[in-house]
C-alpha atoms as a PDB file:
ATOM      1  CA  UNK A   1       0.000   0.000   0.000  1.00  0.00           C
ATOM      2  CA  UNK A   2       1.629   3.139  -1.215  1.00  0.00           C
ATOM      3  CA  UNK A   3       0.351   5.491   1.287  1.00  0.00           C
ATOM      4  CA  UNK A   4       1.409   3.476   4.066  1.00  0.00           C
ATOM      5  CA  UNK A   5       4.931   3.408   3.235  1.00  0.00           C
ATOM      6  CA  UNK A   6       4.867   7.060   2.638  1.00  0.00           C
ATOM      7  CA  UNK A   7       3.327   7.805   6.235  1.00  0.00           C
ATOM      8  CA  UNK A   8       6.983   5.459   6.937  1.00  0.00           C
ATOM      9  CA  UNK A   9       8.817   7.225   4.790  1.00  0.00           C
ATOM     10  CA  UNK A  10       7.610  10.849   6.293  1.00  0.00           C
ATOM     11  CA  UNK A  11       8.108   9.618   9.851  1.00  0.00           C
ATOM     12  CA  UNK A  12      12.007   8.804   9.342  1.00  0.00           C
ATOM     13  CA  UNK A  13      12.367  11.946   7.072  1.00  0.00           C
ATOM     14  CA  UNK A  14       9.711  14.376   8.485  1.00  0.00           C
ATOM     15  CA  UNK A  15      11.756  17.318   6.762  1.00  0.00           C
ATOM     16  CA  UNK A  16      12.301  15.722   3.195  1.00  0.00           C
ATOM     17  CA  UNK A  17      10.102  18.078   1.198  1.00  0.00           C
ATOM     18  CA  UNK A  18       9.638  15.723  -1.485  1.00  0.00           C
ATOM     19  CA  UNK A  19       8.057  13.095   0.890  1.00  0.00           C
ATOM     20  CA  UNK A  20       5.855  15.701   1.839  1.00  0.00           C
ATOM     21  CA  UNK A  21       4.740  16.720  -1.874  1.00  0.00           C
ATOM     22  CA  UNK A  22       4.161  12.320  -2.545  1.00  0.00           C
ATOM     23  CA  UNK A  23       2.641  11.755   0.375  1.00  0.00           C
ATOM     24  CA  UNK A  24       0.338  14.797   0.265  1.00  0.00           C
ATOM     25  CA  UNK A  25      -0.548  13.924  -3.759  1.00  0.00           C
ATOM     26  CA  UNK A  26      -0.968  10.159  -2.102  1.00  0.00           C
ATOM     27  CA  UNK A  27      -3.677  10.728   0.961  1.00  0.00           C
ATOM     28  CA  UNK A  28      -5.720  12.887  -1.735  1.00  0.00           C
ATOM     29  CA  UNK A  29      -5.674  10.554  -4.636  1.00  0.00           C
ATOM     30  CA  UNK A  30      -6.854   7.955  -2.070  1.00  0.00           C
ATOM     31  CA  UNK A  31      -9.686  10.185  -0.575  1.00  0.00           C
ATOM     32  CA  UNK A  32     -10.711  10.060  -4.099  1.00  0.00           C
ATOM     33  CA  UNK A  33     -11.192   6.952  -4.622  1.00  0.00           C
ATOM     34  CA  UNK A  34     -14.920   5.439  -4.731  1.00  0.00           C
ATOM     35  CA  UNK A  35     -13.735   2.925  -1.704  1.00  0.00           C
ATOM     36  CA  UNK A  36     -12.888   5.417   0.459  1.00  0.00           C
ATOM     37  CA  UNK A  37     -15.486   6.112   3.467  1.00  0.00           C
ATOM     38  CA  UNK A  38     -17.098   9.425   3.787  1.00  0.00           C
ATOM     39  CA  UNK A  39     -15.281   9.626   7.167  1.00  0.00           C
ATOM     40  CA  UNK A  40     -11.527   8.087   5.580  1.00  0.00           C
ATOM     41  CA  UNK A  41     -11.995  11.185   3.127  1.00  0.00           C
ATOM     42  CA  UNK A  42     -12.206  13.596   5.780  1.00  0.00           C
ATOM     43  CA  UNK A  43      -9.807  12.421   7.525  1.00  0.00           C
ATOM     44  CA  UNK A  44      -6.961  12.083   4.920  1.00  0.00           C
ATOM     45  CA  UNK A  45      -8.184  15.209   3.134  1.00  0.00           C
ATOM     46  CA  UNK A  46      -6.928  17.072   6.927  1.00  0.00           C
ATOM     47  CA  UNK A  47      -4.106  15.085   6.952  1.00  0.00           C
ATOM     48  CA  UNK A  48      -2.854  16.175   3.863  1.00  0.00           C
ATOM     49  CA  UNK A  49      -3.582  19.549   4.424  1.00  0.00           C
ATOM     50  CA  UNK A  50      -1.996  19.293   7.754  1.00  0.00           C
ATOM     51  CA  UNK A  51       1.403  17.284   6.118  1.00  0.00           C
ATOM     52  CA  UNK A  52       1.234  20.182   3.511  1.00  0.00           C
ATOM     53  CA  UNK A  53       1.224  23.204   5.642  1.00  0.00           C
ATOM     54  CA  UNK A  54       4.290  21.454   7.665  1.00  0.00           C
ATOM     55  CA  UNK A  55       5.846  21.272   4.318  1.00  0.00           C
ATOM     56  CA  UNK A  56       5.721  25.064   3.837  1.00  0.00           C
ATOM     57  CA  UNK A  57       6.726  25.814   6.881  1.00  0.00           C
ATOM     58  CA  UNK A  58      10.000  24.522   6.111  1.00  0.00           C
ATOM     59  CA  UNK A  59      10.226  25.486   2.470  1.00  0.00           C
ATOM     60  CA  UNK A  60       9.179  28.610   0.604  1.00  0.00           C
ATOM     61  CA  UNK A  61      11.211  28.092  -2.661  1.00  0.00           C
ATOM     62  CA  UNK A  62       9.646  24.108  -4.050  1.00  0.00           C
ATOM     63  CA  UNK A  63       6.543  25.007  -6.189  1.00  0.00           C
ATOM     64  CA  UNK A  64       5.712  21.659  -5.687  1.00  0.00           C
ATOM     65  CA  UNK A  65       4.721  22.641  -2.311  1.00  0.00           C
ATOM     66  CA  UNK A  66       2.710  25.529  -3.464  1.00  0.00           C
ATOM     67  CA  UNK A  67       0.345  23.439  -5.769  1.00  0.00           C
ATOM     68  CA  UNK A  68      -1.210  22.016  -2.605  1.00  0.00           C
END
């Protein structure tokens, strides 16, 4: 499951912007999908949001970041 081993990935490199940027583009894709609970939605569309906004707190200067 690919947004499992991102959440892994972001815990051992909480500061590795482009772990951010996948993992942010990874918890919305899934709260896209027809599967997904109303409730799993919410949930990963705050968690992205909240992943994102650490990722611009450390960076101002990845665009990447900014398309979130």
């Amino acid at each position: 499951h690919g947004l499992a081993k991102l959440k892994e990935m972001h815990a051992a490199h909480p500061e590795d912007v482009g772990v951010i940027c996948r993992l942010t583009r990874a918890a919305y894709d899934v709260s896209n999908l027809k599967a997904t609970s109303t409730n799993e939605k919410m949930e990963l569309t705050y968690y992205a949001r909240d992943v994102i906004q650490k990722g611009l707190d450390l960076t101002k200067d990845v665009a990447a970041v900014h398309n979130w």
